[in-house]
Structure formats: structure tokens, C-alpha cells
PDB file of N, CA and C in Angstrom:
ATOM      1  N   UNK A   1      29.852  -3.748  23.661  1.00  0.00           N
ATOM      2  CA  UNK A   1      28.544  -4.025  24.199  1.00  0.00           C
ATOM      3  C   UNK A   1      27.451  -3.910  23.144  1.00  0.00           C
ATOM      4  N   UNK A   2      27.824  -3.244  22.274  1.00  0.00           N
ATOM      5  CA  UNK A   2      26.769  -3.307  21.063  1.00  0.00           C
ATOM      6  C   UNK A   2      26.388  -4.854  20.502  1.00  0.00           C
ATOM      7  N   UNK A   3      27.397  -5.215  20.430  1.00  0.00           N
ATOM      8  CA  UNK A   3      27.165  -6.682  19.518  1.00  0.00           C
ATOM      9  C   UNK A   3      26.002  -7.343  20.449  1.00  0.00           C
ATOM     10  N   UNK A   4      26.022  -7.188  21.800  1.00  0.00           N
ATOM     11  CA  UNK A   4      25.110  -7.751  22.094  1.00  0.00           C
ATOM     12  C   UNK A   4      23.743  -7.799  21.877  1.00  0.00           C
ATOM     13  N   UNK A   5      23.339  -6.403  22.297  1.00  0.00           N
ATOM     14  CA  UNK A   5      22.192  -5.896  21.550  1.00  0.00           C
ATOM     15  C   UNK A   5      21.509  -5.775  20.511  1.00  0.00           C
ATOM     16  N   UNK A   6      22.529  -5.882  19.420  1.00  0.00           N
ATOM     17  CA  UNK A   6      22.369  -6.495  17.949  1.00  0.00           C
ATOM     18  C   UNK A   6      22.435  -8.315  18.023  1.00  0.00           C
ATOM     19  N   UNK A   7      22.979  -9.063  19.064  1.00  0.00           N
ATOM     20  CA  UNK A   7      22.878 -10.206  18.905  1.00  0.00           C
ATOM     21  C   UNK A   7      21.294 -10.283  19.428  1.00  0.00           C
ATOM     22  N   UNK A   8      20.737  -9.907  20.494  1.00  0.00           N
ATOM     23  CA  UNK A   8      19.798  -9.777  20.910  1.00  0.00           C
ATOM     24  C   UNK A   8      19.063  -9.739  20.542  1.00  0.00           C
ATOM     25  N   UNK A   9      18.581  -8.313  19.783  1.00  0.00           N
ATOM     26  CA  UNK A   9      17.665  -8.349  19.054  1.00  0.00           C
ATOM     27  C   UNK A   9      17.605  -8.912  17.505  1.00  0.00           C
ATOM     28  N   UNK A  10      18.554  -9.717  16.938  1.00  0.00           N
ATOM     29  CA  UNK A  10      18.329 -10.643  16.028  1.00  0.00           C
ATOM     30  C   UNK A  10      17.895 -12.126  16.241  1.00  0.00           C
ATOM     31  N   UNK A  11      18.328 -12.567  17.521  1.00  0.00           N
ATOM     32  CA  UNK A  11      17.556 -13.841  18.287  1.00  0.00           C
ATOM     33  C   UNK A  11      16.064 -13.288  18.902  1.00  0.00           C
ATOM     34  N   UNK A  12      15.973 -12.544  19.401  1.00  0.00           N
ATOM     35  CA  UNK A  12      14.609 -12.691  19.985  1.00  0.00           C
ATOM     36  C   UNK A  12      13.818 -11.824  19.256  1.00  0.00           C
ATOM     37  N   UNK A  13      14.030 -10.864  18.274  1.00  0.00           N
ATOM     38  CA  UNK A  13      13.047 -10.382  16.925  1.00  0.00           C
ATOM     39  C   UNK A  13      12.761 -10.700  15.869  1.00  0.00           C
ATOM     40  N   UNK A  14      13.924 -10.431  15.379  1.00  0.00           N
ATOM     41  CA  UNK A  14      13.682 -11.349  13.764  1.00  0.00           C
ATOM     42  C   UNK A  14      13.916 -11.994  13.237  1.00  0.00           C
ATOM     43  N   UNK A  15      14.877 -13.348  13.804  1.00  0.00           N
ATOM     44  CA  UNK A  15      15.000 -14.462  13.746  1.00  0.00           C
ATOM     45  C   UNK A  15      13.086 -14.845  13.794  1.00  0.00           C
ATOM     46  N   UNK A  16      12.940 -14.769  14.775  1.00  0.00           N
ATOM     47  CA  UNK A  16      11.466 -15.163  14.707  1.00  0.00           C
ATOM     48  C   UNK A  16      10.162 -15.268  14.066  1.00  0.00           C
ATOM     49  N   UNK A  17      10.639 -13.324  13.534  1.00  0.00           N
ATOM     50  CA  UNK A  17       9.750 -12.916  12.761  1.00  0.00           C
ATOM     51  C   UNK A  17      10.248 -13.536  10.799  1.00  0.00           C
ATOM     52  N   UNK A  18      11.227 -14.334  10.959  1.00  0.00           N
ATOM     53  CA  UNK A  18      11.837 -14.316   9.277  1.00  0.00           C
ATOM     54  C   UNK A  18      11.259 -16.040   9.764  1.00  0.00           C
ATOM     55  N   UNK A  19      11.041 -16.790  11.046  1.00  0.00           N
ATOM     56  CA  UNK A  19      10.831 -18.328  11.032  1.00  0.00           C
ATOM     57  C   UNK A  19       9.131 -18.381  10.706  1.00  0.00           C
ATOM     58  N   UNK A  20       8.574 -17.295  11.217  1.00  0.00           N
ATOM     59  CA  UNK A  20       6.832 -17.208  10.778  1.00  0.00           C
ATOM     60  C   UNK A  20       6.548 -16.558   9.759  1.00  0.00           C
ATOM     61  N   UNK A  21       7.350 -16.719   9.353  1.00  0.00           N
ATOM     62  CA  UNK A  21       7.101 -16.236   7.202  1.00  0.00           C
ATOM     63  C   UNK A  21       6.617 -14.816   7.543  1.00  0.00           C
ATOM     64  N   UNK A  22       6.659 -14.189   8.513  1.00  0.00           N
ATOM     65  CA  UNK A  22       6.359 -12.577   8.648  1.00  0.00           C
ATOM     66  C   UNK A  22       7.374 -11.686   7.949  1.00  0.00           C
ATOM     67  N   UNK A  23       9.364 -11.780   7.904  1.00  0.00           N
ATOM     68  CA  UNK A  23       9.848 -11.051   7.563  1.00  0.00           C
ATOM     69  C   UNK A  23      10.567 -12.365   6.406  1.00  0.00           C
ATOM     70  N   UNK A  24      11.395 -11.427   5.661  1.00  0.00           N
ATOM     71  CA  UNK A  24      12.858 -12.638   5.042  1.00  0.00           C
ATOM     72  C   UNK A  24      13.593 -12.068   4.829  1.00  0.00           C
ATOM     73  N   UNK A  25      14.954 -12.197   4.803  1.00  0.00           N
ATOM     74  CA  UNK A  25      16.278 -11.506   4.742  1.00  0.00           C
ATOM     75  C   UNK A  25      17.076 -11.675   3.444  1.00  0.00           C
ATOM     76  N   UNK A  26      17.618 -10.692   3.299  1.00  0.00           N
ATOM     77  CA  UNK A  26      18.756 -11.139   1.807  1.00  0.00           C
ATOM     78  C   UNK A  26      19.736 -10.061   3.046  1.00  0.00           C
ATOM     79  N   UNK A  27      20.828 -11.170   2.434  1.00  0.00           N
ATOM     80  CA  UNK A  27      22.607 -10.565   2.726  1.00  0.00           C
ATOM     81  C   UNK A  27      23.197 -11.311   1.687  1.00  0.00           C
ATOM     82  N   UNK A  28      24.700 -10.917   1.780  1.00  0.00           N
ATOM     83  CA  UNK A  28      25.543 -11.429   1.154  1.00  0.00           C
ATOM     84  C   UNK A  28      25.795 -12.853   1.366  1.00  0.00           C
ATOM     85  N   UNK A  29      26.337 -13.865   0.704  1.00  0.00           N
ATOM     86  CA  UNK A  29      27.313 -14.952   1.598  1.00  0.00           C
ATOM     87  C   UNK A  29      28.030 -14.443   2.259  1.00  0.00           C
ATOM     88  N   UNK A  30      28.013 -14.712   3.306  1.00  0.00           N
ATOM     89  CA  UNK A  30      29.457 -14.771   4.364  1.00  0.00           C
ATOM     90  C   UNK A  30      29.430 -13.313   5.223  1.00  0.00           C
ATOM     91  N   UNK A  31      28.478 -12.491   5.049  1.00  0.00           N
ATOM     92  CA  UNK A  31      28.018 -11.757   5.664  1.00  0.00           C
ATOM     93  C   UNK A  31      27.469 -11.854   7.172  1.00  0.00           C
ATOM     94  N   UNK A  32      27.503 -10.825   7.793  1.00  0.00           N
ATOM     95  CA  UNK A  32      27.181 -11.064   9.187  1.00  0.00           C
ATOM     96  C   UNK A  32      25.498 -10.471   9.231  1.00  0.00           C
ATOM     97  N   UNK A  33      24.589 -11.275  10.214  1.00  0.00           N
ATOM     98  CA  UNK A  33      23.617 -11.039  10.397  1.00  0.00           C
ATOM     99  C   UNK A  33      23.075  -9.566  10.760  1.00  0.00           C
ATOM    100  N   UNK A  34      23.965  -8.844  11.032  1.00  0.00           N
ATOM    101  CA  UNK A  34      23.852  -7.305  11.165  1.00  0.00           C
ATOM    102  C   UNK A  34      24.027  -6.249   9.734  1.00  0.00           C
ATOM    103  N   UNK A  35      24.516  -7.024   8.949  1.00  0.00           N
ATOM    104  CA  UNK A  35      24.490  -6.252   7.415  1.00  0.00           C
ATOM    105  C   UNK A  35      23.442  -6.635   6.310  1.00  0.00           C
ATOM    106  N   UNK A  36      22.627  -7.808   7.202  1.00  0.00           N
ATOM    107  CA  UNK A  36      21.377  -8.045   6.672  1.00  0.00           C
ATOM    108  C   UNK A  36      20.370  -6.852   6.185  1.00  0.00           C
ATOM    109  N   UNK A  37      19.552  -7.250   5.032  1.00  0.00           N
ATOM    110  CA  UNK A  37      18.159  -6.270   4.787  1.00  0.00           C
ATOM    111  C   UNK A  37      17.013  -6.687   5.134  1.00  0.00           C
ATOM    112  N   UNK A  38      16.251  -6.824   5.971  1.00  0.00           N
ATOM    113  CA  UNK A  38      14.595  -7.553   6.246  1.00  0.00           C
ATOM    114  C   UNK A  38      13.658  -6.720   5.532  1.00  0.00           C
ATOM    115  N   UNK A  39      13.072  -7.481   5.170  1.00  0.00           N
ATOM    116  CA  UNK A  39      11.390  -7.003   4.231  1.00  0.00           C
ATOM    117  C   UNK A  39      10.191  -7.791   4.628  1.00  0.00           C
ATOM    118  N   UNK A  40       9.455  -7.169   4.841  1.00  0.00           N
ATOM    119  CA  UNK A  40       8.132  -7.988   4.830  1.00  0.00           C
ATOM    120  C   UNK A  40       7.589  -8.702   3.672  1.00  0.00           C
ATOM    121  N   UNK A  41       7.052  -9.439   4.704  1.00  0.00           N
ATOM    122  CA  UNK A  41       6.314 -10.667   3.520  1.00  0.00           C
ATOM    123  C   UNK A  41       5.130 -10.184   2.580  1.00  0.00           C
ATOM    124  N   UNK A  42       4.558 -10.728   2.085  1.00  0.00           N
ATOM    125  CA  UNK A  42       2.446 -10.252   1.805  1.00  0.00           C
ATOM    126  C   UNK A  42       2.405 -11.149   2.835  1.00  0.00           C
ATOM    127  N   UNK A  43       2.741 -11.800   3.688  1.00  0.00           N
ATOM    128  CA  UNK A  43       1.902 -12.632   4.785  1.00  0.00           C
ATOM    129  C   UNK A  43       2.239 -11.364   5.769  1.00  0.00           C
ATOM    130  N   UNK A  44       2.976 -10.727   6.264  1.00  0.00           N
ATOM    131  CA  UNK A  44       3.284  -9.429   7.144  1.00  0.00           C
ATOM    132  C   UNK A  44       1.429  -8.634   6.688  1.00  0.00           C
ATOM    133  N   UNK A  45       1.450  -8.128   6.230  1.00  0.00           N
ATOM    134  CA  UNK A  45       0.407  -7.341   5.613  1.00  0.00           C
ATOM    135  C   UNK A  45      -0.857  -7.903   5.521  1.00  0.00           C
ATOM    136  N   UNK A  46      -1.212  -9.225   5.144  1.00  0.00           N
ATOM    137  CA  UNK A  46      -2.189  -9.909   5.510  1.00  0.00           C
ATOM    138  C   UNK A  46      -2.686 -10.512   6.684  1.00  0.00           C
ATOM    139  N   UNK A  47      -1.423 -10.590   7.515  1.00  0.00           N
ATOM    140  CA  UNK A  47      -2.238 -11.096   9.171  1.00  0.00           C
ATOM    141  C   UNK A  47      -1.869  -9.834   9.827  1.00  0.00           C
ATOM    142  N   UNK A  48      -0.761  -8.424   9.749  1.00  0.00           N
ATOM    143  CA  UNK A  48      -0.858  -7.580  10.537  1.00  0.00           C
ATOM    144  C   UNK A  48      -1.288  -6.199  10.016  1.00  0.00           C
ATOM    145  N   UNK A  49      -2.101  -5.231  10.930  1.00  0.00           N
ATOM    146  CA  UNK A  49      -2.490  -4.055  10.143  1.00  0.00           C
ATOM    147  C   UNK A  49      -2.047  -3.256  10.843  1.00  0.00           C
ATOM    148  N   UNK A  50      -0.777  -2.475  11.053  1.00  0.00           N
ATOM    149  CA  UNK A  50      -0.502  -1.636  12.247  1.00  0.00           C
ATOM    150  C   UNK A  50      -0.153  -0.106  11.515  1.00  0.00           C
ATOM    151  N   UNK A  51      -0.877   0.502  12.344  1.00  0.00           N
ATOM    152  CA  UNK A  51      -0.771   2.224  12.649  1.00  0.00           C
ATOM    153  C   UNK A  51       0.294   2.917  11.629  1.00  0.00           C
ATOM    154  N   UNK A  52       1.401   1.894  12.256  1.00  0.00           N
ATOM    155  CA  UNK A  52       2.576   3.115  11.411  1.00  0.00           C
ATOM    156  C   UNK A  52       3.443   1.982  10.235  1.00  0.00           C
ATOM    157  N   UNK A  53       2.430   1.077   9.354  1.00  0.00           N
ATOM    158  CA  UNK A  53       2.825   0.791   8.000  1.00  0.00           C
ATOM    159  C   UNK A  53       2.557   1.572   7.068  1.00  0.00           C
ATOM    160  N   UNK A  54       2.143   2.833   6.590  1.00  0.00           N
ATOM    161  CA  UNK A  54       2.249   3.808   5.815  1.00  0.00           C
ATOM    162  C   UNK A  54       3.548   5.077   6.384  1.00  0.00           C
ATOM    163  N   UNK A  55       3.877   4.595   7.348  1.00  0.00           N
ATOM    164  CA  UNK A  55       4.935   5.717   8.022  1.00  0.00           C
ATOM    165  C   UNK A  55       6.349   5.853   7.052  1.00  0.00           C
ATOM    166  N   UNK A  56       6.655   4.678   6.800  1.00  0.00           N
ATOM    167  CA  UNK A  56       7.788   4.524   5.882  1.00  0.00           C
ATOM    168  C   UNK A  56       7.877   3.736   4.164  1.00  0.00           C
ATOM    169  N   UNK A  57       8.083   4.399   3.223  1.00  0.00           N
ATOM    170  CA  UNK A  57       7.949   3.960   1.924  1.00  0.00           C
ATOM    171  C   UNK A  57       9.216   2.551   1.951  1.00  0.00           C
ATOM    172  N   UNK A  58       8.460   1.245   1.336  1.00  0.00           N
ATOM    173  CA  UNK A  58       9.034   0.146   1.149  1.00  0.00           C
ATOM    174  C   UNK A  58      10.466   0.041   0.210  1.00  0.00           C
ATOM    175  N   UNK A  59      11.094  -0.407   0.989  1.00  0.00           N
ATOM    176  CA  UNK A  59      12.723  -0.361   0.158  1.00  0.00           C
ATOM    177  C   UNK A  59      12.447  -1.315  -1.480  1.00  0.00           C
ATOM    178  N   UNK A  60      13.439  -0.759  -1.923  1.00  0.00           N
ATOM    179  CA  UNK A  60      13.851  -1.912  -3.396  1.00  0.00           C
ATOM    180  C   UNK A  60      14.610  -2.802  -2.778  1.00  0.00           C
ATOM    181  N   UNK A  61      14.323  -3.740  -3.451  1.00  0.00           N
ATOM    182  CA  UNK A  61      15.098  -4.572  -3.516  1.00  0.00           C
ATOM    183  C   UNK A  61      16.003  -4.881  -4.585  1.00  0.00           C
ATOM    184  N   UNK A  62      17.426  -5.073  -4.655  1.00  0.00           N
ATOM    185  CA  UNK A  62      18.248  -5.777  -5.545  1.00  0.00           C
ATOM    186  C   UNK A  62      18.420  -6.784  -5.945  1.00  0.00           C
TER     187      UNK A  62
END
């Protein structure tokens, strides 16, 4: 029942949020959409200002 919920919320969150240039993803090839990394854009930060974006320090990227 998990997969669903992870299917779920990759169709109706951030699928969405990675199609309005808000997030973008790096995975592997051939990787499954659940071993994905999402990062925000500078467009994330420029159209949204929310409460708890200082809550967590921004990952590296590889």
C-alpha cells in the first residue's frame, strides 16, 4: 500500500511542481521515481516566500 501513496504523491505534487519550473529532479537512469532528489528552482524562491524555507539547510548537489 505504500507504493501508492508514493505513486500519489508524485502525480499530484511534484510531478506538478517539477512541470511549473518550481522543483527539478536528478535520479539515476533507470531509476524509479521514488529514489529521486527534488530541489528547488530560483523560480521556487522568487514567486514563493514561505515560513519554514529557512527551516532546513539546502542539499548539495552531485
Amino acid at each position: 500500500m505504500a507504493w501508492r501513496a508514493t505513486s500519489s504523491f508524485y502525480s499530484c505534487v511534484l510531478r506538478p511542481l517539477c512541470w511549473a519550473g518550481l522543483l527539478s529532479s536528478q535520479q539515476a537512469p533507470g531509476a524509479r521515481h521514488s529514489d529521486a532528489g527534488y530541489f528547488k528552482t530560483p523560480l521556487w524562491r522568487a514567486w514563493l516566500k514561505l515560513n519554514t524555507d529557512d527551516m532546513v539547510n539546502p542539499a548539495q548537489r552531485h
